[in-house]
N, C-alpha and C. Protein backbone atom coordinates (compact mmCIF):
# COMPACT_ATOMS: atom_id res chain seq x y z
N UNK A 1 -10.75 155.21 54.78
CA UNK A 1 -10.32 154.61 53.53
C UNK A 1 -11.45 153.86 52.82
N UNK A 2 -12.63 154.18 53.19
CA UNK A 2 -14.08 153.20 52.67
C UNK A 2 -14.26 154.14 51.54
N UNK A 3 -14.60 153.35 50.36
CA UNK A 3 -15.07 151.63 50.43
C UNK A 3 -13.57 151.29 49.29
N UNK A 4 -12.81 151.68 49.46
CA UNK A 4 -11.12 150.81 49.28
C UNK A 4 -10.77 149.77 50.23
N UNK A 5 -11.38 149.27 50.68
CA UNK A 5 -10.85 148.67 52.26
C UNK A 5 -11.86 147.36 52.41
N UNK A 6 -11.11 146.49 52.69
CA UNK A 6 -12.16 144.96 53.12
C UNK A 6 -11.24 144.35 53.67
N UNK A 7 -12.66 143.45 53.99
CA UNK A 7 -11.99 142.21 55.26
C UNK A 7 -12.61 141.37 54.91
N UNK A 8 -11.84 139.98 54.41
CA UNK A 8 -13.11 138.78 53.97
C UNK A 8 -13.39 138.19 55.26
N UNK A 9 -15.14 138.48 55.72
CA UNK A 9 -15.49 138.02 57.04
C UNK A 9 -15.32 136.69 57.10
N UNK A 10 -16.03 135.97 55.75
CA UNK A 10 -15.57 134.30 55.79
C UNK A 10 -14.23 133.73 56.40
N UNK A 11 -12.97 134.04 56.05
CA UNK A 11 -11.74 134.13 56.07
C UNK A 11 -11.68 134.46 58.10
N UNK A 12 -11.98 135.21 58.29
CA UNK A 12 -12.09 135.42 59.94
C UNK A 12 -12.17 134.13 60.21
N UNK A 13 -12.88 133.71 60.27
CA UNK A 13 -13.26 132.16 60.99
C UNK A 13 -12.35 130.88 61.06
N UNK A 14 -11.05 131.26 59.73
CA UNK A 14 -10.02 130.93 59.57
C UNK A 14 -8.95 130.77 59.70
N UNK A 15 -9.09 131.97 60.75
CA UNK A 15 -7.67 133.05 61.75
C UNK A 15 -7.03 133.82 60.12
N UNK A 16 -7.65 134.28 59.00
CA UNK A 16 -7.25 135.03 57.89
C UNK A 16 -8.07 136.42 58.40
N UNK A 17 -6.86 137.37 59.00
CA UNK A 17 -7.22 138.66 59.04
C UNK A 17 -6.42 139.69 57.83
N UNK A 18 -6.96 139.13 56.86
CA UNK A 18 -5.89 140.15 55.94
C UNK A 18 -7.02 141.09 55.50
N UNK A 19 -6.39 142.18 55.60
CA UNK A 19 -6.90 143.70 54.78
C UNK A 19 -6.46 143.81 53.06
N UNK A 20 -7.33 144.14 52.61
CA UNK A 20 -7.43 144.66 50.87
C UNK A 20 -7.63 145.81 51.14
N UNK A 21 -7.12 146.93 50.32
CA UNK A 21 -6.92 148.05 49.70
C UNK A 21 -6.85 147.99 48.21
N UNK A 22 -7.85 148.43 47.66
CA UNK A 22 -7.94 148.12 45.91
C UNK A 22 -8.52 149.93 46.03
N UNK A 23 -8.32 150.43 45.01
CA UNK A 23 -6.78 150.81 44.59
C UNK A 23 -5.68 151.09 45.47
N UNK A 24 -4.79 151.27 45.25
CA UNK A 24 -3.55 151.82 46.56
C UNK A 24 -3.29 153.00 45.96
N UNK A 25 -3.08 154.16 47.10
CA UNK A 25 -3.02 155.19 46.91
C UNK A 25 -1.55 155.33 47.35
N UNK A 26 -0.91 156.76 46.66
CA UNK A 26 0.57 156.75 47.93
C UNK A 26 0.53 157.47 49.09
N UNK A 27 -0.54 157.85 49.84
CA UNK A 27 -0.75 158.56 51.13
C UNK A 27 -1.55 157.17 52.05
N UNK A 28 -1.48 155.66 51.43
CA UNK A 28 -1.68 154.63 52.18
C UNK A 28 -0.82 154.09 52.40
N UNK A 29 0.93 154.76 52.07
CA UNK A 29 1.91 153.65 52.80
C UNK A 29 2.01 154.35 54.33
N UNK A 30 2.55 153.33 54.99
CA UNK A 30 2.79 153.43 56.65
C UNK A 30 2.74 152.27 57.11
N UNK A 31 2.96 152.10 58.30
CA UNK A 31 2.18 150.83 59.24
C UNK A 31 1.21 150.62 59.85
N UNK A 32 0.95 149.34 59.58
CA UNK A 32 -0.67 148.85 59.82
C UNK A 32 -0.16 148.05 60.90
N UNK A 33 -1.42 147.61 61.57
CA UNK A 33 -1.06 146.97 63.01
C UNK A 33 -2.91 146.30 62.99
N UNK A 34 -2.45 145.11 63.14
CA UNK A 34 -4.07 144.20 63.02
C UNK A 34 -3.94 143.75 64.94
N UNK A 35 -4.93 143.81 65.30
CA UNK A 35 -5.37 142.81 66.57
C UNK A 35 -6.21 142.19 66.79
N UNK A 36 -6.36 141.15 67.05
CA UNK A 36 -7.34 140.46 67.49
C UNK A 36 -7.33 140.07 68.56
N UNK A 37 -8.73 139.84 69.22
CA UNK A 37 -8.62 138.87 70.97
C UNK A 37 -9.89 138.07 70.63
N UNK A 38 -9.91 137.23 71.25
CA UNK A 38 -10.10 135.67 71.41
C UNK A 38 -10.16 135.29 73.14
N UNK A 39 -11.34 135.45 73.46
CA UNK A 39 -11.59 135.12 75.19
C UNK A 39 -10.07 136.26 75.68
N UNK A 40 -9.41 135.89 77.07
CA UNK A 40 -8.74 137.02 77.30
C UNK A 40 -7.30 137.07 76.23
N UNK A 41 -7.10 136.48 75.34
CA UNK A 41 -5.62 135.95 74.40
C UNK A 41 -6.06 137.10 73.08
N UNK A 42 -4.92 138.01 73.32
CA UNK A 42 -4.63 139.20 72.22
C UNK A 42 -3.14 139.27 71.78
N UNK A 43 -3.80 138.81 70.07
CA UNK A 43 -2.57 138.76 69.33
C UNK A 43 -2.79 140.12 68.39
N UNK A 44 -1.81 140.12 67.92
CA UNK A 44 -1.55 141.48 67.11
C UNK A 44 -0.32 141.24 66.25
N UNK A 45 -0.41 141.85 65.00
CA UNK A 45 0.96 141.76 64.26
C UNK A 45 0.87 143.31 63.65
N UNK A 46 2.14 143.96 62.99
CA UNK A 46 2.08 145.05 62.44
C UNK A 46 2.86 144.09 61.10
N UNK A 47 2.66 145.14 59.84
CA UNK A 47 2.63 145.08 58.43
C UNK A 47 3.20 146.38 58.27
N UNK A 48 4.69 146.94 57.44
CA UNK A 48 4.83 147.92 56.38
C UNK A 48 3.89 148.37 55.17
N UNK A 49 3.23 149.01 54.84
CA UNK A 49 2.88 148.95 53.16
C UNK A 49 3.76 150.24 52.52
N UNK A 50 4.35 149.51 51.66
CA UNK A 50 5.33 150.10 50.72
C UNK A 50 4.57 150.69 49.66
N UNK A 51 4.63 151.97 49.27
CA UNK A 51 4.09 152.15 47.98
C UNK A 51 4.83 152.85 46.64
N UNK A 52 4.78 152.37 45.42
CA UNK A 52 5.35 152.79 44.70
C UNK A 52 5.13 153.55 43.33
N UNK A 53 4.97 154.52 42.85
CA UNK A 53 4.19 155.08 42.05
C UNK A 53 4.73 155.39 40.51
N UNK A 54 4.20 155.14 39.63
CA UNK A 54 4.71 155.51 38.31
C UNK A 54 3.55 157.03 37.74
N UNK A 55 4.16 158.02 37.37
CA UNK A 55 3.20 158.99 36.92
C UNK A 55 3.79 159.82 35.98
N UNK A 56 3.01 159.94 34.66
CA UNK A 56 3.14 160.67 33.34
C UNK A 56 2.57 161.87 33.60
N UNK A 57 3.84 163.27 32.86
CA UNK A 57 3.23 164.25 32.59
C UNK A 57 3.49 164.54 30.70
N UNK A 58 2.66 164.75 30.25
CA UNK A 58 1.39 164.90 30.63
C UNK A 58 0.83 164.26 30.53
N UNK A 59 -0.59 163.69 31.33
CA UNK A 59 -1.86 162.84 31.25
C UNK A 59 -2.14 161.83 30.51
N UNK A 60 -1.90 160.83 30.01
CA UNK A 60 -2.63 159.82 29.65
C UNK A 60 -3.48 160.19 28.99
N UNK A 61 -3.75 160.24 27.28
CA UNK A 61 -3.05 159.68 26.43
C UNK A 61 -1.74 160.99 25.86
N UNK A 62 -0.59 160.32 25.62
CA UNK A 62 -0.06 160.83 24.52
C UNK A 62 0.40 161.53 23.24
N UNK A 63 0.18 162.46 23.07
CA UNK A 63 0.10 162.83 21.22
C UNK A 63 1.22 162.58 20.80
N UNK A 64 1.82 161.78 20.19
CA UNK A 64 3.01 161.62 19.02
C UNK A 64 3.54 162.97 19.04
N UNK A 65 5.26 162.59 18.79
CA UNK A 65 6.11 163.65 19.15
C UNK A 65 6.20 164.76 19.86
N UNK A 66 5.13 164.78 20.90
CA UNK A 66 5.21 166.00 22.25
C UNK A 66 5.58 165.53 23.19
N UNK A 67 6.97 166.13 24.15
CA UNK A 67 7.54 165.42 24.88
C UNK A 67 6.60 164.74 26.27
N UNK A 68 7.57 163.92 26.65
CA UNK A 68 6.47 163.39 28.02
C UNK A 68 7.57 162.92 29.08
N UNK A 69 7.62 162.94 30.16
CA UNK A 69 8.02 162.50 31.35
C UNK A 69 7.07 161.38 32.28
N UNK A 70 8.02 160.33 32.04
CA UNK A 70 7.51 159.05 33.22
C UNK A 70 8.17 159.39 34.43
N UNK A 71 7.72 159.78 35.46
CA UNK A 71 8.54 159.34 36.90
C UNK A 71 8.22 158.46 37.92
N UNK A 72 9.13 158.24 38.31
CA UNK A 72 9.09 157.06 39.18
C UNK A 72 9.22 157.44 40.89
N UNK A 73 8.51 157.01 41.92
CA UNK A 73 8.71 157.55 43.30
C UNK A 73 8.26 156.51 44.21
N UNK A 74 8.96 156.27 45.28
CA UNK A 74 8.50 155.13 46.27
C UNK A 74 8.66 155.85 47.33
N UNK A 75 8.31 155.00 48.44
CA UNK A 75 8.17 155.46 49.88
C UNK A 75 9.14 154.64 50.49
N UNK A 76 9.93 154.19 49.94
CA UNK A 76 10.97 153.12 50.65
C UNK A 76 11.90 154.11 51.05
N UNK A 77 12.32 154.06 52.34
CA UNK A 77 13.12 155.02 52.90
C UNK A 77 15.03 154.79 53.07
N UNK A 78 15.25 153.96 52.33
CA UNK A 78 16.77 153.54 52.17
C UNK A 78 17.00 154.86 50.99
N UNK A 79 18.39 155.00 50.94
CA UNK A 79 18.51 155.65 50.27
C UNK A 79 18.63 154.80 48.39
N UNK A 80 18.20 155.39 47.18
CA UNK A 80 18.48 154.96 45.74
C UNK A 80 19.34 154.68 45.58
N UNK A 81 19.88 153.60 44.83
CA UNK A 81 21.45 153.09 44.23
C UNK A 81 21.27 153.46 42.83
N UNK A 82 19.96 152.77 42.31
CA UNK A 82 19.97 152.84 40.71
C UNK A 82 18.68 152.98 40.25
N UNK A 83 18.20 153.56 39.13
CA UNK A 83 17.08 153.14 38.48
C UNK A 83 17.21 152.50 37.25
N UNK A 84 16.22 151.78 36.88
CA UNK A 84 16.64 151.39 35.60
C UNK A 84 15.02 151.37 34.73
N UNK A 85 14.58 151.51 33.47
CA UNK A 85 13.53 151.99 32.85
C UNK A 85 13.61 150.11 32.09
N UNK A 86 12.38 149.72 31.76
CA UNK A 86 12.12 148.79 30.61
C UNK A 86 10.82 149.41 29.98
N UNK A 87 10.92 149.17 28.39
CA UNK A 87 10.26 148.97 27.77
C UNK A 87 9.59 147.67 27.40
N UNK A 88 8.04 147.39 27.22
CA UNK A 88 8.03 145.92 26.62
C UNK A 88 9.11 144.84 27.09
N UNK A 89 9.38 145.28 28.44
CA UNK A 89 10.63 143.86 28.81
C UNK A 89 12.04 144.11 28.62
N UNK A 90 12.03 145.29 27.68
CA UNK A 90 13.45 145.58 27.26
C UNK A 90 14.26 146.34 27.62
N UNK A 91 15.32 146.54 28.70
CA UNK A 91 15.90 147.34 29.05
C UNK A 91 16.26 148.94 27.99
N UNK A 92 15.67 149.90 28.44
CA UNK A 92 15.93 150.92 27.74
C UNK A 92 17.02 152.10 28.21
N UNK A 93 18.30 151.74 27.22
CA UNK A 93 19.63 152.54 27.56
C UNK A 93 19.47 154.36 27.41
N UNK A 94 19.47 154.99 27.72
CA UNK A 94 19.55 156.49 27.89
C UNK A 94 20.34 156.95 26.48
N UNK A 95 19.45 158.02 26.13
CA UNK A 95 20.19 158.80 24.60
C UNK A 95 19.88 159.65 24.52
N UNK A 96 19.74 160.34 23.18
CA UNK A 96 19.18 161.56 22.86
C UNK A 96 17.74 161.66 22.88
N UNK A 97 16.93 160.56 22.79
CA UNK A 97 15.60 160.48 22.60
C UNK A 97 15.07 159.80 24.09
N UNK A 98 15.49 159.32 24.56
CA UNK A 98 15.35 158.45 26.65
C UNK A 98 16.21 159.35 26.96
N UNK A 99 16.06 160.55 28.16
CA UNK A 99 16.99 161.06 28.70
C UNK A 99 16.60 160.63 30.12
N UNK A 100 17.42 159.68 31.57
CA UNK A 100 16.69 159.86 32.36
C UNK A 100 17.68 160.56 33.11
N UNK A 101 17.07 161.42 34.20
CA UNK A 101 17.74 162.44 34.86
C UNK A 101 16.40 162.48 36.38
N UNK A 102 17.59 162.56 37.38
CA UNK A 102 16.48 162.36 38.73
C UNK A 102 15.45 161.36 38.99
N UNK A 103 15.39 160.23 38.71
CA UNK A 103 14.41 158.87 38.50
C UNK A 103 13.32 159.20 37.65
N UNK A 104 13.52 160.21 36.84
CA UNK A 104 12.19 160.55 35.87
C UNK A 104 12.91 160.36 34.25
N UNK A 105 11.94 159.72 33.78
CA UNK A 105 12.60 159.41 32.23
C UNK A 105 12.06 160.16 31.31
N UNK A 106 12.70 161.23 30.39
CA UNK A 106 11.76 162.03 29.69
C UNK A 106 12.30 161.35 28.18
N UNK A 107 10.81 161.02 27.56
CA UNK A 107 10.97 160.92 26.12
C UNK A 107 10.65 162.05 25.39
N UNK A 108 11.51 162.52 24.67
CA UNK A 108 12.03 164.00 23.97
C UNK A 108 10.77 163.60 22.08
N UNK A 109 10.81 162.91 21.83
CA UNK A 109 9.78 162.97 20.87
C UNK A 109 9.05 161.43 20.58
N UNK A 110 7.97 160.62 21.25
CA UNK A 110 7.69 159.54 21.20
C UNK A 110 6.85 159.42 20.52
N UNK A 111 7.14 158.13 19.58
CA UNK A 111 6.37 157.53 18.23
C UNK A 111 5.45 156.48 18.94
N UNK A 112 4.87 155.85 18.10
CA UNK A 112 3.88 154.95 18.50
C UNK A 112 4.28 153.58 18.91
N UNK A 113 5.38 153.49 18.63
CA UNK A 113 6.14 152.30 18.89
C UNK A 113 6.75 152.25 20.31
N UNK A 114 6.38 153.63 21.03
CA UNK A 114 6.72 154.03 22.12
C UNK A 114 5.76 153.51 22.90
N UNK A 115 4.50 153.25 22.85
CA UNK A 115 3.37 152.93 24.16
C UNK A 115 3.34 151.35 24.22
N UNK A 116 2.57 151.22 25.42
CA UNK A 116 3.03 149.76 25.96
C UNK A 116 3.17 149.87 27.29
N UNK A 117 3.76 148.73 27.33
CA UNK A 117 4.16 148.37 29.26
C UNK A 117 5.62 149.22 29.43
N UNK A 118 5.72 150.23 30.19
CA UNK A 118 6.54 150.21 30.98
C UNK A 118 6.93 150.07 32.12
N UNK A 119 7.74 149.69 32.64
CA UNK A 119 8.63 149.05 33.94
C UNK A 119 9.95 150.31 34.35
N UNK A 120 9.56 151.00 35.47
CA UNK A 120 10.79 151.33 36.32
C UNK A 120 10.55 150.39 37.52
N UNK A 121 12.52 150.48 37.79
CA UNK A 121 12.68 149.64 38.69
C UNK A 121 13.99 150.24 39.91
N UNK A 122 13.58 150.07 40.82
CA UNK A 122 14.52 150.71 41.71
C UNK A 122 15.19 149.95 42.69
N UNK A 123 16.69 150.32 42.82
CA UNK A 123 17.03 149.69 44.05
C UNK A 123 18.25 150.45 44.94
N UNK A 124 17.90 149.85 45.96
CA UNK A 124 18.11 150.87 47.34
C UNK A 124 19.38 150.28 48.05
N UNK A 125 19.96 151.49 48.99
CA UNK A 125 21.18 151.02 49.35
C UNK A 125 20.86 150.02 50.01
N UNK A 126 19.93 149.46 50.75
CA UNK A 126 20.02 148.15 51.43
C UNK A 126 19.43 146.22 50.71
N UNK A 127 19.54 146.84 49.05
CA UNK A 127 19.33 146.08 48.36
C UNK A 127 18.32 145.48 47.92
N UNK A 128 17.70 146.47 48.40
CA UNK A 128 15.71 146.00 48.28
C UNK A 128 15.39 146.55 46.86
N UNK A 129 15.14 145.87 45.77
CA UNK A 129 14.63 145.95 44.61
C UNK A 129 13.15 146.07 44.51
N UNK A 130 12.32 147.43 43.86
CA UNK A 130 11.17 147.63 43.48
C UNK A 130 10.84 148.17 42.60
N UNK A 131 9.61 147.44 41.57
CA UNK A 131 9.30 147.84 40.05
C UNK A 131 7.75 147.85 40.33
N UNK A 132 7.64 148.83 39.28
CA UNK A 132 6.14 149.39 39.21
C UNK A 132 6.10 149.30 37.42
N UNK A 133 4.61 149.06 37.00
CA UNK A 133 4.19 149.10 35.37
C UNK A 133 3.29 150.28 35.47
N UNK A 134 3.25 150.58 34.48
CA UNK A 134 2.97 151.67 33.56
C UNK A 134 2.22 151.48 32.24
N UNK A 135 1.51 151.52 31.70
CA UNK A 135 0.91 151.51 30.21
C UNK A 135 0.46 152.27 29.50
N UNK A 136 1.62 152.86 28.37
CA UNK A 136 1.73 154.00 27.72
C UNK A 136 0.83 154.40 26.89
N UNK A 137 -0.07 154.91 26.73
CA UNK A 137 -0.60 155.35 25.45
C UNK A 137 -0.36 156.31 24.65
N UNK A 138 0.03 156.22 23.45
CA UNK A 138 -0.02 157.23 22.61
C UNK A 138 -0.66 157.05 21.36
N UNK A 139 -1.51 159.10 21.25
CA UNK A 139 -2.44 159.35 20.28
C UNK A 139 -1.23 159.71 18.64
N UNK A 140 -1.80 159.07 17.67
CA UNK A 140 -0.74 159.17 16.47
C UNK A 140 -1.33 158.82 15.40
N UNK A 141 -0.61 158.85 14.19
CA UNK A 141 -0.68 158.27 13.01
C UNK A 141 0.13 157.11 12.76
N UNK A 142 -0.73 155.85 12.67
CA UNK A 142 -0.10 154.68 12.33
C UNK A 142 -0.36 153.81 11.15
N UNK A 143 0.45 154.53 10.33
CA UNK A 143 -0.37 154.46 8.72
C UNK A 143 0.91 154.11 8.07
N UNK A 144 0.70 154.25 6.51
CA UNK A 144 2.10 154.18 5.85
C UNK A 144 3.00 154.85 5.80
N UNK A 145 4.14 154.16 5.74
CA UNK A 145 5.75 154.85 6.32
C UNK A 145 5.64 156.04 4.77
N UNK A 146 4.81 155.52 3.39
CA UNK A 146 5.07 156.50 1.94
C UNK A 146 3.78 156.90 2.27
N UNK A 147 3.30 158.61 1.87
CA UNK A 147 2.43 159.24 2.02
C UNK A 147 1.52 158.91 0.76
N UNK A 148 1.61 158.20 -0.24
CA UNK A 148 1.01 158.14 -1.60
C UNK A 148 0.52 156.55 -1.35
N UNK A 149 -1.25 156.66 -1.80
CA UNK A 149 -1.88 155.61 -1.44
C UNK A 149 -2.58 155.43 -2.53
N UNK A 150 -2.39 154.60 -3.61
CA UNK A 150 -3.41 153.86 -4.83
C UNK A 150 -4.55 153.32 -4.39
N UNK A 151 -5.28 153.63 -5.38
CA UNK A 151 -6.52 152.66 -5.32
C UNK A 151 -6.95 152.63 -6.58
N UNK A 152 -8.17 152.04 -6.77
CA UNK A 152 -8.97 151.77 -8.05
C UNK A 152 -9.56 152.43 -8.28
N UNK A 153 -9.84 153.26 -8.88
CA UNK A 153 -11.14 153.91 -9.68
C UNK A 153 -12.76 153.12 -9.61
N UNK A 154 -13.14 153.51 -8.20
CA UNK A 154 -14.33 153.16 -8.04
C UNK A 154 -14.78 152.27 -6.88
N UNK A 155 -13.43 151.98 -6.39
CA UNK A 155 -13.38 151.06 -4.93
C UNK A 155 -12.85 151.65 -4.18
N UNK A 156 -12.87 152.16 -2.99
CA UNK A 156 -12.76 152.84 -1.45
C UNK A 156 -11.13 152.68 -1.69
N UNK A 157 -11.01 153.47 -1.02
CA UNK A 157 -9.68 154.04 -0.46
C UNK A 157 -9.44 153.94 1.57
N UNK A 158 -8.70 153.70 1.64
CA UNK A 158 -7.96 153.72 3.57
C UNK A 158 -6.54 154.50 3.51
């Protein structure tokens, strides 16, 4: 897993054996198991890492009005109760334009008002709640809502 992987040696000296993983991948969830010994005294603890993934098709960025699919996938092994999608914070209800179907949310024609933070959030029959962000981009025209643009005779135009 090098060079994703550290150990702050300072922190050792502290009895702080924590592991970093920057970035997290989803073929790094499983269990971890740390040990240490200390003259003949061996302690050890094990750790879950849960991972949870948000992924757009297609690719990052966007083009205005070509559809796109966010999905959502964890490694939490309870079975799903619910998903639920936010926009910008805002719970986003399912329609003709948000269809979600199978924990994947497809937006059927997204405007620019569409990119931003998104948030799926999942929770499992044993009540364990998990949310992952997302940050949408989309490529567009963000100009005037009237196609007819004045100017002066002799001063620039936008």
């Amino acid at each position: 897993m090098r060079p994703r992987v550290s150990v702050q040696d300072s922190a050792l000296r502290n009895g702080n054996f924590s592991l970093r993983i920057d970035p997290v991948r989803s073929e790094d969830a499983g269990l971890y198991e740390a040990q240490v010994t200390y003259d003949t005294d061996v302690q050890s603890c094990q750790v879950e890492l849960g991972v949870i993934t948000v992924t757009l098709n297609p690719p990052n960025p966007v083009v205005e009005n070509e559809p796109l699919l966010l999905s959502c996938n964890s490694s939490h092994r309870a079975s799903l109760v619910e998903m639920c999608w936010f926009h910008n914070r805002h719970p986003v209800p399912t329609s003709r334009t948000f269809c979600s179907l199978h924990g994947a949310l497809s937006i059927l024609r997204p405007a620019m008002s569409d990119a931003g933070s998104w948030r799926c959030q999942l929770r499992y029959s044993d009540n364990e709640i998990i949310s992952a962000m997302y940050n949408l981009q989309i490529l567009g025209f963000d100009g005037p809502t009237n196609p007819v643009v004045y100017a002066a005779a002799g001063f620039a135009a936008d």
